[in-house]
Structures are given as C-alpha cells and as structure tokens.
C-alpha atoms as a PDB file:
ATOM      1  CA  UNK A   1       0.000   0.000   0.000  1.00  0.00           C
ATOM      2  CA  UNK A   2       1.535   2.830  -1.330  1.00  0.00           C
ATOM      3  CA  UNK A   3       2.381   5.758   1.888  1.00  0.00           C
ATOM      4  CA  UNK A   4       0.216   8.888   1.413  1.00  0.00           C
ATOM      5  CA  UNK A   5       1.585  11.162   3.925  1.00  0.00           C
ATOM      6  CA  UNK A   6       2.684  13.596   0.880  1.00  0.00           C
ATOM      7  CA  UNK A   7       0.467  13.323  -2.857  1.00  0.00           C
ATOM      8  CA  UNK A   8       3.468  14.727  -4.303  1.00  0.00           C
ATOM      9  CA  UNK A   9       5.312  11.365  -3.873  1.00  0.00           C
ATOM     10  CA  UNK A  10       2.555   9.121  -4.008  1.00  0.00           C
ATOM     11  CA  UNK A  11       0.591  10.722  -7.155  1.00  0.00           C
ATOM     12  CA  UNK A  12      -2.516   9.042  -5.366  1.00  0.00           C
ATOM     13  CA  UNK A  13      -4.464  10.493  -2.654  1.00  0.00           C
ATOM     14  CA  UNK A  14      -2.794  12.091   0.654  1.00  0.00           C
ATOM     15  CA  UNK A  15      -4.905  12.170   3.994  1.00  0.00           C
ATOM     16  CA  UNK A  16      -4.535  14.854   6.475  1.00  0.00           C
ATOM     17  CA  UNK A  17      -4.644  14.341  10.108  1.00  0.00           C
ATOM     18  CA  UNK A  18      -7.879  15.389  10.201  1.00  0.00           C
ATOM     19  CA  UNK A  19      -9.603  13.257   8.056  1.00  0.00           C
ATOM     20  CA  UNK A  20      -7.918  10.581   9.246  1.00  0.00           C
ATOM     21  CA  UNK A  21      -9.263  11.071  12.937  1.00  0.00           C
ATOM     22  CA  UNK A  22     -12.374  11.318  11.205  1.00  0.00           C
ATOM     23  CA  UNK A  23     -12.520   8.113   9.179  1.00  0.00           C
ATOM     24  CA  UNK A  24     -11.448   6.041  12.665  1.00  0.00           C
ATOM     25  CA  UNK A  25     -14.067   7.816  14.299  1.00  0.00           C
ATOM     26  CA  UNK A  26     -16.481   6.636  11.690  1.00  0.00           C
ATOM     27  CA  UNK A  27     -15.247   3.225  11.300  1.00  0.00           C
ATOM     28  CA  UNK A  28     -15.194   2.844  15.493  1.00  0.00           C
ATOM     29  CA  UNK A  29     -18.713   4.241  15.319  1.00  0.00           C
ATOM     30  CA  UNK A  30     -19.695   1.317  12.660  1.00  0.00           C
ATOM     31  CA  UNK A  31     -17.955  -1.180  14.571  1.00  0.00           C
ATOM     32  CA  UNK A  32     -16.082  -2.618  11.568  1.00  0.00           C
ATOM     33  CA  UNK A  33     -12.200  -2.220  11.285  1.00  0.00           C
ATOM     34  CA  UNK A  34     -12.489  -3.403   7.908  1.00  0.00           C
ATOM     35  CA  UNK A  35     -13.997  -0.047   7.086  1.00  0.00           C
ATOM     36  CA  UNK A  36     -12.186   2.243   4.261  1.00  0.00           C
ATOM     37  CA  UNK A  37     -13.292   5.871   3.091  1.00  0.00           C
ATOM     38  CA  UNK A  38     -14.097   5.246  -0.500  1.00  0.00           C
ATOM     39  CA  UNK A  39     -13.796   8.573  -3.086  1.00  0.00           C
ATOM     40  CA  UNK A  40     -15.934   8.607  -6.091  1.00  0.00           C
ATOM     41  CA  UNK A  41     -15.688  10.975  -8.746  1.00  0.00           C
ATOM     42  CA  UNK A  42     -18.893  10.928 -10.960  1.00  0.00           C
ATOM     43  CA  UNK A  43     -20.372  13.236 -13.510  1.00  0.00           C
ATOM     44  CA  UNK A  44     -22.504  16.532 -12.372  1.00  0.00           C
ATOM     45  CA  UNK A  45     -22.487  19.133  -9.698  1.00  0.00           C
ATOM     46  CA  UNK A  46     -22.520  22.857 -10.844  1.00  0.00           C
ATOM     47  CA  UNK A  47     -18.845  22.079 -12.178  1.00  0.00           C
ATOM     48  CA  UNK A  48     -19.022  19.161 -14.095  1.00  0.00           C
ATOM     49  CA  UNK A  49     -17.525  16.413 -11.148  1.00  0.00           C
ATOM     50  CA  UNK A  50     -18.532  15.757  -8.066  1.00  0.00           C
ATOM     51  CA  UNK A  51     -16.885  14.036  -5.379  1.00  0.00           C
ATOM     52  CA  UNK A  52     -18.759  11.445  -3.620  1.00  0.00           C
ATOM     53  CA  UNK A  53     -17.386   9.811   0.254  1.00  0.00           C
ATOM     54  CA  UNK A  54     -19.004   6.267   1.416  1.00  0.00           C
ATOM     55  CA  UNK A  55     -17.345   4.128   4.209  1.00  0.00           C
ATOM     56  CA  UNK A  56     -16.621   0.401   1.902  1.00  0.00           C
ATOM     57  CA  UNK A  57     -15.467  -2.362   3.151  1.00  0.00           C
ATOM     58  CA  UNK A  58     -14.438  -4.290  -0.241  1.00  0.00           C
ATOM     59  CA  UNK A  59     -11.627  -3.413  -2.233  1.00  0.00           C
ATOM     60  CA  UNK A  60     -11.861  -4.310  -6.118  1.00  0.00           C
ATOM     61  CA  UNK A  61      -9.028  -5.224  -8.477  1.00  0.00           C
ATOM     62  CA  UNK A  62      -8.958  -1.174  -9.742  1.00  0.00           C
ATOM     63  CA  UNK A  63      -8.921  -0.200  -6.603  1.00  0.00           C
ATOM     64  CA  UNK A  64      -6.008   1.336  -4.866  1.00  0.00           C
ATOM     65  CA  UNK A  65      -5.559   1.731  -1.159  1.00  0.00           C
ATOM     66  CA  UNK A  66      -4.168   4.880   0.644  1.00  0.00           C
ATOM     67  CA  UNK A  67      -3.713   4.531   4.620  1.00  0.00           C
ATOM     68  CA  UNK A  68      -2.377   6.934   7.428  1.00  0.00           C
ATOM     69  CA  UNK A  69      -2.786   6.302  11.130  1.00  0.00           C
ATOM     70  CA  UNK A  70      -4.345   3.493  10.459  1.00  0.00           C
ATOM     71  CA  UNK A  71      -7.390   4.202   8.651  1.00  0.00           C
ATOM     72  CA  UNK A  72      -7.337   4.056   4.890  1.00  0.00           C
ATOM     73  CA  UNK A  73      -8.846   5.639   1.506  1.00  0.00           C
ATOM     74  CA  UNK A  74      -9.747   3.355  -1.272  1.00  0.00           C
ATOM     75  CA  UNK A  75     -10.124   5.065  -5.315  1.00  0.00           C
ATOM     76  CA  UNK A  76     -10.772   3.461  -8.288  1.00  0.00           C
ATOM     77  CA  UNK A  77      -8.803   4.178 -10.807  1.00  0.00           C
ATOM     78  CA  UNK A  78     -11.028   5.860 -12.844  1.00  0.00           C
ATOM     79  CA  UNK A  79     -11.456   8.500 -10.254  1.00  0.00           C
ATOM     80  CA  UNK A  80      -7.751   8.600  -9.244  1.00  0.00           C
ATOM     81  CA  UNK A  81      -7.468  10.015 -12.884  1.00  0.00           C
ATOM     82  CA  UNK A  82      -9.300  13.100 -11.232  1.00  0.00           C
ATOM     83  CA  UNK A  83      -7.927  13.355  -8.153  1.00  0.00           C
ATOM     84  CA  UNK A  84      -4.097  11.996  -8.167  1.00  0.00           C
ATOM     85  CA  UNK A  85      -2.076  14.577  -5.993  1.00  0.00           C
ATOM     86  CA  UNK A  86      -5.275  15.620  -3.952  1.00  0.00           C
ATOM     87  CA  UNK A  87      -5.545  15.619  -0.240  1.00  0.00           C
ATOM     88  CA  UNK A  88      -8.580  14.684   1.797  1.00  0.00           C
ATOM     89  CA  UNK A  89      -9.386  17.170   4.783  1.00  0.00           C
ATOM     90  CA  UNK A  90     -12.028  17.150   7.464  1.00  0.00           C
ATOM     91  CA  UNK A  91     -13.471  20.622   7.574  1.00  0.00           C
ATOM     92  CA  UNK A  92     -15.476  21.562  10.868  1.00  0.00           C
ATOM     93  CA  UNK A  93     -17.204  25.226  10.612  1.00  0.00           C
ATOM     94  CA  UNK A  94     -20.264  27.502  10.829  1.00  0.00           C
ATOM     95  CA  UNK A  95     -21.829  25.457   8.233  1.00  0.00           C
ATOM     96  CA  UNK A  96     -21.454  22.084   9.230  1.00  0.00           C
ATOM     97  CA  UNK A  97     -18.862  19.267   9.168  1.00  0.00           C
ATOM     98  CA  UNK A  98     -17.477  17.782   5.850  1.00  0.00           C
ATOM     99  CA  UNK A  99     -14.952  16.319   4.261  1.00  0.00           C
ATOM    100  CA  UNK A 100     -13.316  18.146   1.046  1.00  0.00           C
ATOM    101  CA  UNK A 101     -10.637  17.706  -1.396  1.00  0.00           C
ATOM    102  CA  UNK A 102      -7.225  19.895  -2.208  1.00  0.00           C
ATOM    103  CA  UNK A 103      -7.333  18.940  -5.963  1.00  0.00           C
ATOM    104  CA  UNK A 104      -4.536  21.033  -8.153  1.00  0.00           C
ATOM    105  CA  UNK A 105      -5.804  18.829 -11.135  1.00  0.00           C
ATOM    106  CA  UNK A 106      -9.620  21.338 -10.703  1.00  0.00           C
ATOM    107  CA  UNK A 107      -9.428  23.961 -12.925  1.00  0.00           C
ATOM    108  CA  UNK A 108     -12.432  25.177 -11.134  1.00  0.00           C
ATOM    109  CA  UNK A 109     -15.038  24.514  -8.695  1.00  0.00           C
ATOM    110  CA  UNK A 110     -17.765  25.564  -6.807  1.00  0.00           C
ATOM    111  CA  UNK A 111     -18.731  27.148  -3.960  1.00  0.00           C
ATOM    112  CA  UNK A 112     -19.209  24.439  -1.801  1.00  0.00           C
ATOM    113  CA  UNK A 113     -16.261  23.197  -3.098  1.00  0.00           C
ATOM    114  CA  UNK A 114     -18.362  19.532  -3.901  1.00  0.00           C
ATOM    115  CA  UNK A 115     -18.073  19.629  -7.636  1.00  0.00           C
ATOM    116  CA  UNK A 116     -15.417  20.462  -9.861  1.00  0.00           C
ATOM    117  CA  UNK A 117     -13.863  21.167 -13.286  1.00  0.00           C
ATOM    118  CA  UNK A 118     -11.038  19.594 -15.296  1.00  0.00           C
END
C-alpha cells in the first residue's frame, strides 16, 4: 500500500490528520475495522464532477488503497485520474462538518467546493 503522507510522492491520494481522525471515528462508530473511506468521482455538480465519500469495506481489483494512522482511503482508478495529488481534509465550521478535497488537477469549482472542473 503505497504511503500517502505527501500526494506529491505518491501521485494518489494524501490524507490529512484530520480526516484521518475522522474516518477512525467513523469506522469505530460502525464497529467494523475493515472499514475504508471510498472517493468517487462521478459526472454533475454545478462544475461538471462531483466528489462522492461512502465508508466500503471491499476493495476491487482497480482499486487502490491509501492509509495513514491506520485508517485508509480506497479510489478506483477511474477516479484517481481526477484526483491523483489531492488531499482529503475534514473541515469543521459555521456550516457544518465535511470532508473536502485539495485537488490542483480542478481547474475550477464551486462554492461548496463539492463539484469540480477539469
């Protein structure tokens, strides 16, 4: 499993320590270790992309698997396309918690920074 404490090395998917408190909080709450954060990137959203977060516990053969502090990220590769050298954050403010991705490959995005453009 490839390290992704920096995207610039891995070209995959970095976590910060944020989101990965999250995740283990999530996967404690479900009571499965086998738990991963999966990203999706499908068409739509006001940009043309969204991303899409669900807690999987399978990983497929296009899959590839991200992990720091213990808790890990799965992507297909499709998405990775979209997303390689992005971090996932856990964002806490005034209008609500959520996680949210650092993507230098968007050449835009919206305002809730859920969708974006390539």
């Amino acid at each position: 499993m490839p390290d992704s404490s920096s995207p610039e090395e891995t070209q995959g998917v970095a976590i910060s320590d944020s989101a990965a408190k999250r995740i283990g909080q999530l996967v404690e709450q479900e009571g499965n270790d086998a738990l991963m954060l999966r990203i999706i990137v499908s068409g739509g959203g006001c940009s043309g992309f969204q991303y899409g977060f669900d807690l999987d516990n399978t990983v497929k053969d296009d899959d590839l698997v991200y992990e720091k502090n213990g808790v890990k990220v799965v992507v297909d590769k499709m998405s990775l396309e979209f997303v390689s050298g992005s971090e996932i954050d856990f964002k806490e403010d005034l209008i609500g918690s959520y996680f949210t991705m650092s993507n230098p490959n968007a050449t835009s995005t919206c305002g809730c920074g859920s969708s974006f453009g390539v």
